[in-house]
C-alpha atoms as a PDB file:
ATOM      1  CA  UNK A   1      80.547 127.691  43.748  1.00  0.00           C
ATOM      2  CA  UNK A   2      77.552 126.402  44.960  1.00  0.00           C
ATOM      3  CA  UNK A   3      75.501 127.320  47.967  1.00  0.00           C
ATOM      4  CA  UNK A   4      76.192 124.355  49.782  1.00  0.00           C
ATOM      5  CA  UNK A   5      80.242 124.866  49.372  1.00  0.00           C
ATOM      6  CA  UNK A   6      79.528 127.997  50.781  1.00  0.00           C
ATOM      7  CA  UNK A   7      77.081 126.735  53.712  1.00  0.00           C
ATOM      8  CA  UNK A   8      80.020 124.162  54.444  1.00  0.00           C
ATOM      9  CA  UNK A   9      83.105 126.755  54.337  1.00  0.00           C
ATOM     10  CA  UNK A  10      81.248 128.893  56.520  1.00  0.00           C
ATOM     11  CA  UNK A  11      80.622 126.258  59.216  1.00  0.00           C
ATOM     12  CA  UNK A  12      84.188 125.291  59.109  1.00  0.00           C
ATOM     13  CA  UNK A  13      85.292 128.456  59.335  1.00  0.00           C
ATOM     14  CA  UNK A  14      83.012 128.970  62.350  1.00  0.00           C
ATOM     15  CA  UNK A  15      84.646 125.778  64.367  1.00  0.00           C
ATOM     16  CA  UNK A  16      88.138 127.154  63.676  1.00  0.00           C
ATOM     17  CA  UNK A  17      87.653 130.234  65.028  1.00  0.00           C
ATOM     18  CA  UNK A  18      85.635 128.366  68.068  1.00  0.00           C
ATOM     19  CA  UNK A  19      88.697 126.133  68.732  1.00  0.00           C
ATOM     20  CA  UNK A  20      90.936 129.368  68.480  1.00  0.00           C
ATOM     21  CA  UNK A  21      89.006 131.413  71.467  1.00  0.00           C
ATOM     22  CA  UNK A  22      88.850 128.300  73.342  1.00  0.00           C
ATOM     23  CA  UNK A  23      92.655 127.630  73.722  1.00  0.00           C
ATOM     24  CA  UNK A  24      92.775 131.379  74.316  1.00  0.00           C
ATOM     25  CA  UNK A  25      90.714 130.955  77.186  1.00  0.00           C
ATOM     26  CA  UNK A  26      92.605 128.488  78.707  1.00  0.00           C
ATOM     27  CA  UNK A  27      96.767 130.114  78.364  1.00  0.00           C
ATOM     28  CA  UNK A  28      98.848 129.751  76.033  1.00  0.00           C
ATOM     29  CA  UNK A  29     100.380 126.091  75.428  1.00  0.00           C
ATOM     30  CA  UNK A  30     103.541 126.834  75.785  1.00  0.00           C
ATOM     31  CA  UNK A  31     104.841 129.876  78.093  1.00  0.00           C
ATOM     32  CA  UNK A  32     107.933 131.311  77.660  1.00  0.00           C
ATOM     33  CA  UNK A  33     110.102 133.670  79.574  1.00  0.00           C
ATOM     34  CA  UNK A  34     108.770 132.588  83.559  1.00  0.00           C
ATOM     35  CA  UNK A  35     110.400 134.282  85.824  1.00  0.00           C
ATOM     36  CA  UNK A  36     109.421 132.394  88.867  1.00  0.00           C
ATOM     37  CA  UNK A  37     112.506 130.466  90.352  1.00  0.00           C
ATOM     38  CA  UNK A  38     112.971 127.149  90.459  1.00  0.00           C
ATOM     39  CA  UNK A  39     112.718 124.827  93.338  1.00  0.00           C
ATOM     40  CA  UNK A  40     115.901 123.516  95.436  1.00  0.00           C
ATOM     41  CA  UNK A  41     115.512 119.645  95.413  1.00  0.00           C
ATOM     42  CA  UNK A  42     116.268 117.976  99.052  1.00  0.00           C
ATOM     43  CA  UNK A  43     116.356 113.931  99.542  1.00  0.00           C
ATOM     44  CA  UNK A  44     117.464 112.246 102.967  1.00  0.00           C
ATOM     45  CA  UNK A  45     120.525 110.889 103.432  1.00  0.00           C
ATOM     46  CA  UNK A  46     121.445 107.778 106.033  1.00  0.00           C
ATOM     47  CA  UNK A  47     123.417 108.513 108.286  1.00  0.00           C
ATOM     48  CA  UNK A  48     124.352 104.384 109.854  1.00  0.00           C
ATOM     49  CA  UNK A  49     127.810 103.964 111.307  1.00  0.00           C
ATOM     50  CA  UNK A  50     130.077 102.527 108.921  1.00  0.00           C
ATOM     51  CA  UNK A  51     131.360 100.294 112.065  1.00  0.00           C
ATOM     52  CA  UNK A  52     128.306  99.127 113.380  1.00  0.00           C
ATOM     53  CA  UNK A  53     127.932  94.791 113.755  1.00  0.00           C
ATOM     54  CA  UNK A  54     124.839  93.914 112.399  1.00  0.00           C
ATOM     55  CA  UNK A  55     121.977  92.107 114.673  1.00  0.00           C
ATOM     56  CA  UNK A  56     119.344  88.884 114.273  1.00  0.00           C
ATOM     57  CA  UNK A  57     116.541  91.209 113.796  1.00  0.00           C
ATOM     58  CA  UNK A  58     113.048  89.898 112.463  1.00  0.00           C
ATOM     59  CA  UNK A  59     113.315  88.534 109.045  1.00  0.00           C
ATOM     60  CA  UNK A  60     112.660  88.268 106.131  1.00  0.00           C
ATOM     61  CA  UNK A  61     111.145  92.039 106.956  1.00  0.00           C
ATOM     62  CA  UNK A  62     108.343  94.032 105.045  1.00  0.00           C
ATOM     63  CA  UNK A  63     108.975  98.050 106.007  1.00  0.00           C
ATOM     64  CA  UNK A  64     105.966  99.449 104.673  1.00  0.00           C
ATOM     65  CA  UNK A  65     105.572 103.242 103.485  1.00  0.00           C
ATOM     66  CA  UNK A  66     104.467 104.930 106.393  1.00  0.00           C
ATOM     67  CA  UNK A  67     100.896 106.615 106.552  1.00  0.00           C
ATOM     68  CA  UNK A  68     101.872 110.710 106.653  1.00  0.00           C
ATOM     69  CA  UNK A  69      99.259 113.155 107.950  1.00  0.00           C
ATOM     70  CA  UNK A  70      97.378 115.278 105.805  1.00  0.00           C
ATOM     71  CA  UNK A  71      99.779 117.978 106.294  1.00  0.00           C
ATOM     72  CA  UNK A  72     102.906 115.591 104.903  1.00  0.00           C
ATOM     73  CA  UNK A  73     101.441 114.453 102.028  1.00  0.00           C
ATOM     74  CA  UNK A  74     102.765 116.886  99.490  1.00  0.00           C
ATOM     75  CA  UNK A  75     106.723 116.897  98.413  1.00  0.00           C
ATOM     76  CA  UNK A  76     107.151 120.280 100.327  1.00  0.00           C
ATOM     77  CA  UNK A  77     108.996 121.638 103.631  1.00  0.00           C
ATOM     78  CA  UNK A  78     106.122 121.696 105.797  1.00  0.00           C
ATOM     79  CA  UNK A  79     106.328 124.519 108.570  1.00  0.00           C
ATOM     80  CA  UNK A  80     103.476 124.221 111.342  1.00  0.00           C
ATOM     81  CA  UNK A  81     102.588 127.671 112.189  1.00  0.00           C
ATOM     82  CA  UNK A  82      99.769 127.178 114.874  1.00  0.00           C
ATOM     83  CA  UNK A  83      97.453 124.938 116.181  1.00  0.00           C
ATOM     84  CA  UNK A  84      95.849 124.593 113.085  1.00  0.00           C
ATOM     85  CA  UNK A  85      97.584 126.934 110.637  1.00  0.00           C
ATOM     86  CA  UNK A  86     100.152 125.163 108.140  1.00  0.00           C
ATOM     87  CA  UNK A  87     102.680 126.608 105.053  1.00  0.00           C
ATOM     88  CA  UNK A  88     105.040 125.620 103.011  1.00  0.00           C
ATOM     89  CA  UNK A  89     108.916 127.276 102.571  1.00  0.00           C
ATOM     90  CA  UNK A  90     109.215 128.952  99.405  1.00  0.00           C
ATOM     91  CA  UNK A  91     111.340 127.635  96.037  1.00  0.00           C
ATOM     92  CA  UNK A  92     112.221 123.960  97.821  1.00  0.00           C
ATOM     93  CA  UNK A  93     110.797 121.154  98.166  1.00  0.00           C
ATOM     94  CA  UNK A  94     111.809 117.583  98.635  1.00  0.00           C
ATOM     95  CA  UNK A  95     112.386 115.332  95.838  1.00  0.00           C
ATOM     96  CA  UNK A  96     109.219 113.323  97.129  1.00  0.00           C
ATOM     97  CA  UNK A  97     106.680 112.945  99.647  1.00  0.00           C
ATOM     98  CA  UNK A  98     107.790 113.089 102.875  1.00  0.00           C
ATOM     99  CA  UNK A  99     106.668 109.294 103.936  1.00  0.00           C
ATOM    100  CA  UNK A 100     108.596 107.647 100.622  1.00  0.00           C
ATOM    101  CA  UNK A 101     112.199 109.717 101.564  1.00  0.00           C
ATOM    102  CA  UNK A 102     111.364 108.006 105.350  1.00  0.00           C
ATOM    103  CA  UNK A 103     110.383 104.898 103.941  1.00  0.00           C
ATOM    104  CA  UNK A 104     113.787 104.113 102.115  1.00  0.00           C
ATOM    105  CA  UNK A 105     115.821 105.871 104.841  1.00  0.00           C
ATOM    106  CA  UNK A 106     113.614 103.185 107.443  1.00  0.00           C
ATOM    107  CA  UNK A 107     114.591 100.482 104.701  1.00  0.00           C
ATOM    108  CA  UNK A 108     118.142 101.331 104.040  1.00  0.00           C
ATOM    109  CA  UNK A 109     118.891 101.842 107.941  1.00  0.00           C
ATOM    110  CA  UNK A 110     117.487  98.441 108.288  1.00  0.00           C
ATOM    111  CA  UNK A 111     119.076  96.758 106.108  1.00  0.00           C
ATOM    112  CA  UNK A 112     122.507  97.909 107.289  1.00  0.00           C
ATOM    113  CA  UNK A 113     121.727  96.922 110.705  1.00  0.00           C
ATOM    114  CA  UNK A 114     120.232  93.442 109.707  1.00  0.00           C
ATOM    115  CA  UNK A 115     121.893  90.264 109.380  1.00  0.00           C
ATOM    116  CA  UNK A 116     118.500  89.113 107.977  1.00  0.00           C
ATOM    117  CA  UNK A 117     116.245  90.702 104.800  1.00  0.00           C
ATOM    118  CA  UNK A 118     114.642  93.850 104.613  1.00  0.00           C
ATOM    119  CA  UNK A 119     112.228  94.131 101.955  1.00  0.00           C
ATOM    120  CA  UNK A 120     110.415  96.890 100.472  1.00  0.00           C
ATOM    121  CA  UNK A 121     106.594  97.181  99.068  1.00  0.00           C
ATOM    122  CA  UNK A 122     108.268  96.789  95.768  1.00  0.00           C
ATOM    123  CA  UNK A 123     109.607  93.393  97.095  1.00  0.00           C
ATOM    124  CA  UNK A 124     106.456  92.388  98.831  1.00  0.00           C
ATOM    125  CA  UNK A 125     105.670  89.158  96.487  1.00  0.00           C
ATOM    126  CA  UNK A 126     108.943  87.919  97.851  1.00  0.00           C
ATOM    127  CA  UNK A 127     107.278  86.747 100.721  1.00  0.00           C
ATOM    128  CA  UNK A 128     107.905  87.977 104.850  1.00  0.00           C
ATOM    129  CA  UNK A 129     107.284  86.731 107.696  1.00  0.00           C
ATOM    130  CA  UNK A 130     107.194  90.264 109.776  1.00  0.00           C
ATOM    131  CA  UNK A 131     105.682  93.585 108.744  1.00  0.00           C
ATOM    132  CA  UNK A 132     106.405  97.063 109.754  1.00  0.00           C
ATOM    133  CA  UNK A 133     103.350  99.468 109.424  1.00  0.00           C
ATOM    134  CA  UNK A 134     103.707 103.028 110.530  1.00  0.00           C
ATOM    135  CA  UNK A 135     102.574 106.466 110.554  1.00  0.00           C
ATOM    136  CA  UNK A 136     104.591 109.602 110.018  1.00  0.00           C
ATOM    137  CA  UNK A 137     102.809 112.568 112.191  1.00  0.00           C
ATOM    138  CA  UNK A 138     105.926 114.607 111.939  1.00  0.00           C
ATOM    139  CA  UNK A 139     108.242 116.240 109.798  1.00  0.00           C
ATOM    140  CA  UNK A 140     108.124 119.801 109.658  1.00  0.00           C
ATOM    141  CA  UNK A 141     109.388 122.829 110.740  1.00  0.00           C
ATOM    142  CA  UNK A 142     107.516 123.942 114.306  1.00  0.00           C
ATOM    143  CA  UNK A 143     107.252 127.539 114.674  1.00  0.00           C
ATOM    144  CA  UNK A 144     104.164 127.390 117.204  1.00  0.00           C
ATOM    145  CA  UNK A 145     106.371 128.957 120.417  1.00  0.00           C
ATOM    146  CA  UNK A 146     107.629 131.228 118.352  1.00  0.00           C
ATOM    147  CA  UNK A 147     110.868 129.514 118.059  1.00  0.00           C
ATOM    148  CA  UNK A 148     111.574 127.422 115.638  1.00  0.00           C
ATOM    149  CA  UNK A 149     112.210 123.285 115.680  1.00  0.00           C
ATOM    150  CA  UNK A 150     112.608 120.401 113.531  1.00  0.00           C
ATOM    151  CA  UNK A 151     110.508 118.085 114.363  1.00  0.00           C
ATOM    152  CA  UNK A 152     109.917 113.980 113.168  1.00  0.00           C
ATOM    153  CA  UNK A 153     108.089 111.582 114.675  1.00  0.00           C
ATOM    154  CA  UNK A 154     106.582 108.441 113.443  1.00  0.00           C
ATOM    155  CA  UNK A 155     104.354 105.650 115.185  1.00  0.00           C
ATOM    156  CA  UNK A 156     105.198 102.106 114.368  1.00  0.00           C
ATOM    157  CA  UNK A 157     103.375  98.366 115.162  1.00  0.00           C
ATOM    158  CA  UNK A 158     105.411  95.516 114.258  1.00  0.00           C
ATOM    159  CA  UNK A 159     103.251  92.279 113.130  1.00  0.00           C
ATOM    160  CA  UNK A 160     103.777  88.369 112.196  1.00  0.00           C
ATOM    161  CA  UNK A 161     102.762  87.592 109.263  1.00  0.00           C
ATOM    162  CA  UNK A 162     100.157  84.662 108.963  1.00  0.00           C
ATOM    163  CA  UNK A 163     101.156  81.208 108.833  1.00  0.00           C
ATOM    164  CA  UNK A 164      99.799  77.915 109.076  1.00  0.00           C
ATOM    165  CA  UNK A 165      99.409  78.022 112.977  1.00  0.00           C
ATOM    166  CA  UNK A 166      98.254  81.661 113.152  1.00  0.00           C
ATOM    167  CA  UNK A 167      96.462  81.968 110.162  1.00  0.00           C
ATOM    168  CA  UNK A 168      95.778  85.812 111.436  1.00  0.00           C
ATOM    169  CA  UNK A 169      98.580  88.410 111.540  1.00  0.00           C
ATOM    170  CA  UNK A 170      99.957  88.636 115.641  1.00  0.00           C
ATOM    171  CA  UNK A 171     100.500  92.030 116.963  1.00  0.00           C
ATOM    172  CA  UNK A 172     103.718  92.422 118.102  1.00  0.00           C
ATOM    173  CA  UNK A 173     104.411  95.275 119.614  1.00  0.00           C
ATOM    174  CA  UNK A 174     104.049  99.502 118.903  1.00  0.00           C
ATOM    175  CA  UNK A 175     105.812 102.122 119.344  1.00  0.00           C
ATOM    176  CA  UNK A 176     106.658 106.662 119.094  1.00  0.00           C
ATOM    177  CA  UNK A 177     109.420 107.528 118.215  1.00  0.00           C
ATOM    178  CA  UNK A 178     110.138 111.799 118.063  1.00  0.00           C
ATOM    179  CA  UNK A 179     113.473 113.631 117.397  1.00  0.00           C
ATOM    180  CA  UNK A 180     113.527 117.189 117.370  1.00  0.00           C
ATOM    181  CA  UNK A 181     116.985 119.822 116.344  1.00  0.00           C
ATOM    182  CA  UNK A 182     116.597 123.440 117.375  1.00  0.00           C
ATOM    183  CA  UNK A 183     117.063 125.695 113.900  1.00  0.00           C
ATOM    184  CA  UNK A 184     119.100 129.138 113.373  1.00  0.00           C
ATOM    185  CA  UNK A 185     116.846 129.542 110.436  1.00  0.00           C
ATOM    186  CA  UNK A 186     114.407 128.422 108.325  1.00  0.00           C
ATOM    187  CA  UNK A 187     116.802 128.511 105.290  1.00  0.00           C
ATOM    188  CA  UNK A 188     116.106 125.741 103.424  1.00  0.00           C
ATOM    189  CA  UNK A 189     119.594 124.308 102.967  1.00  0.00           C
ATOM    190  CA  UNK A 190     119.618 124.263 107.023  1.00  0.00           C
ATOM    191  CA  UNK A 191     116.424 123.115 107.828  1.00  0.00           C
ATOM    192  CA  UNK A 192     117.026 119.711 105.620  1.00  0.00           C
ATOM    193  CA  UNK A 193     120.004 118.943 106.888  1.00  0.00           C
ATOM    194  CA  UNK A 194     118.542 119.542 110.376  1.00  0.00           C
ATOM    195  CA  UNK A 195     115.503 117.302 109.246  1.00  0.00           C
ATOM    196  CA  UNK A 196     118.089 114.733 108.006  1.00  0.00           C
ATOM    197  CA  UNK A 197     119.841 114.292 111.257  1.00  0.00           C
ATOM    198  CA  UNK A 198     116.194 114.146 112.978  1.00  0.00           C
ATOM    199  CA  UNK A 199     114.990 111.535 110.657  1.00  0.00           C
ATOM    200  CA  UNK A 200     118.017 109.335 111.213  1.00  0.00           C
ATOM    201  CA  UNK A 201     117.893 109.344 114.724  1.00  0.00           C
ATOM    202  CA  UNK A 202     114.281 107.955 114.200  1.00  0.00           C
ATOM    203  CA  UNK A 203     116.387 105.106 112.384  1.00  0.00           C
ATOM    204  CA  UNK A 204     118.547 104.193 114.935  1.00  0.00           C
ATOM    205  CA  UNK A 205     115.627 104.294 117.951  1.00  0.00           C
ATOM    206  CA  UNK A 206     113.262 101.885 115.336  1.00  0.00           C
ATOM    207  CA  UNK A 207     116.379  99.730 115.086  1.00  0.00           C
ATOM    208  CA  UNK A 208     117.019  99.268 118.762  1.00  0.00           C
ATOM    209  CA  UNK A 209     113.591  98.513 119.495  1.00  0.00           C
ATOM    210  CA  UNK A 210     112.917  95.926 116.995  1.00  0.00           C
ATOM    211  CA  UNK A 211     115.834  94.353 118.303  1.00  0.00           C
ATOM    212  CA  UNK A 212     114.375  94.608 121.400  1.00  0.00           C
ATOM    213  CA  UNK A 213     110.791  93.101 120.213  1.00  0.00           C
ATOM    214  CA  UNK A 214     110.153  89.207 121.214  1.00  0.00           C
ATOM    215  CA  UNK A 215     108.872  87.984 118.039  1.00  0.00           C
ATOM    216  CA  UNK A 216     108.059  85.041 120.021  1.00  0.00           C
ATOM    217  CA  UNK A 217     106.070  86.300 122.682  1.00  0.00           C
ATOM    218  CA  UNK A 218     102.128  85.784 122.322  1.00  0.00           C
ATOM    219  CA  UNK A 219     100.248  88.422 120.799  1.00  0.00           C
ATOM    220  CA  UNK A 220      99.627  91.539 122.728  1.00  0.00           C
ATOM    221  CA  UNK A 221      95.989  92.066 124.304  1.00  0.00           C
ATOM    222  CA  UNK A 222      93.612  94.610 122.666  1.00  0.00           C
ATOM    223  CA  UNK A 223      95.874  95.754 119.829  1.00  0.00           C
ATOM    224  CA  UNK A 224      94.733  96.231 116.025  1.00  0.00           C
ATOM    225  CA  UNK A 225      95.649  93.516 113.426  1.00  0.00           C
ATOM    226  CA  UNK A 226      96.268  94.978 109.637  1.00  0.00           C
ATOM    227  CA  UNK A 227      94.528  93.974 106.893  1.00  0.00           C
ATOM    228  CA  UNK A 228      95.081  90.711 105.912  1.00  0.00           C
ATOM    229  CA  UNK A 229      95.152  91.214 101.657  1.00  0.00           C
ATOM    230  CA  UNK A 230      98.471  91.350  99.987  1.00  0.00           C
ATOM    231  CA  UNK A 231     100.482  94.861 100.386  1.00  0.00           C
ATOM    232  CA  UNK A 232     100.443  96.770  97.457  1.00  0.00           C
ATOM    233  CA  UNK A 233     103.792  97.578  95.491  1.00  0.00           C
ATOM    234  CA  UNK A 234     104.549 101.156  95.590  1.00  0.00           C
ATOM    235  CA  UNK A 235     104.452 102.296  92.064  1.00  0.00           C
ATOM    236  CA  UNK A 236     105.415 105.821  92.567  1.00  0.00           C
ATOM    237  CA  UNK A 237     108.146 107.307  90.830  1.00  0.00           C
ATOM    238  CA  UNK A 238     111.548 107.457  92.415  1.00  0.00           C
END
């Protein structure tokens, strides 16, 4: 065998063992035999009534995904804890973010109360002539008093689209909207369902007061306009 077999057997040897430690460093690929349990999934569930006659609200209708605090962003059951302290119950979580579960409950509440259309940002080429922009600054488990709340609130502005005569989007109107249950526990089976029921009586108080919203009326003084390029589609997974 010649010395440069050698010289190149040796190198390659060398890198092999290099890759080895390497992967070593960083875990194993694969681990086996976790212990850790795993999370209990939670969605929202609407809760319209089956009888109710469905109104001329604003269409066709864009409900956007709301905006969530920094707080709400991740899929987890969010439990404020102070004025500035925030954690997370253990082994649950929702099945995703906060603001995309209130985003199809918004839609699907909508809809059902609607005689008109109720789009989605996964609809938005469609074409609307209203828009729904919001921001969800609660949903969460309050345990600041040391007692302990569900708590949901969102903040909502209702625009006009542009058209030929307004070629700007018109400010309609805005709006807060809070619900809050009083919890045994913070078990997270309970605290959902509690969460559930606040969240859907956000629904019905967004419903009334669109229905309540002139969508005729001139613009409102001093209020912000949104951005005037197309809505994205949400392309998160569902």
């Amino acid at each position: 065998m010649t010395l440069h077999n050698l010289r190149s057997k040796a190198a390659t040897a060398a890198l092999g063992l290099a890759a080895a430690l390497g992967l070593a460093a960083c875990g194993p690929l694969v681990e086996f035999g976790d212990d850790s349990p795993p999370p209990h999934l939670y969605a929202l569930r609407s809760a319209a009534p089956q009888d109710e006659t469905p109104r001329a609200l604003p269409t066709p209708l864009l409900v956007t995904t709301p905006e969530p605090i920094a707080e709400l962003r991740p899929p987890r059951i969010a439990v404020f804890t102070s004025l500035t302290g925030v954690s997370y119950l253990p082994n649950s979580r929702w099945i995703d973010p906060p603001a995309r579960l209130m985003a199809r409950l918004l839609e699907e509440r909508l809809r059902h109360a609607s005689t008109g259309v109720v789009l989605s940002p996964r609809q938005f080429e469609v074409g609307y002539d209203y828009r729904l922009n919001s921001r969800l600054v609660g949903f969460h488990v309050d345990a600041r008093n040391g007692e302990h709340v569900a708590r949901v609130a969102l903040e909502v502005m209702l625009f006009r689209a542009p058209s030929q005569e307004s070629p700007q989007p018109r400010a309609l109107g805005t709006a807060h909207f809070s619900a809050e249950r009083p919890l045994r526990s913070v078990d997270p089976d309970h605290v959902t369902e509690t969460l559930n029921a606040a969240a859907n009586d956000i629904a019905t108080q967004l419903v009334d007061w669109i229905a309540r919203q002139n969508v005729n009326a001139p613009a409102q003084p001093g209020m912000p306009v949104p951005p005037t390029e197309t809505t994205s589609p949400d392309t998160g997974s569902r």
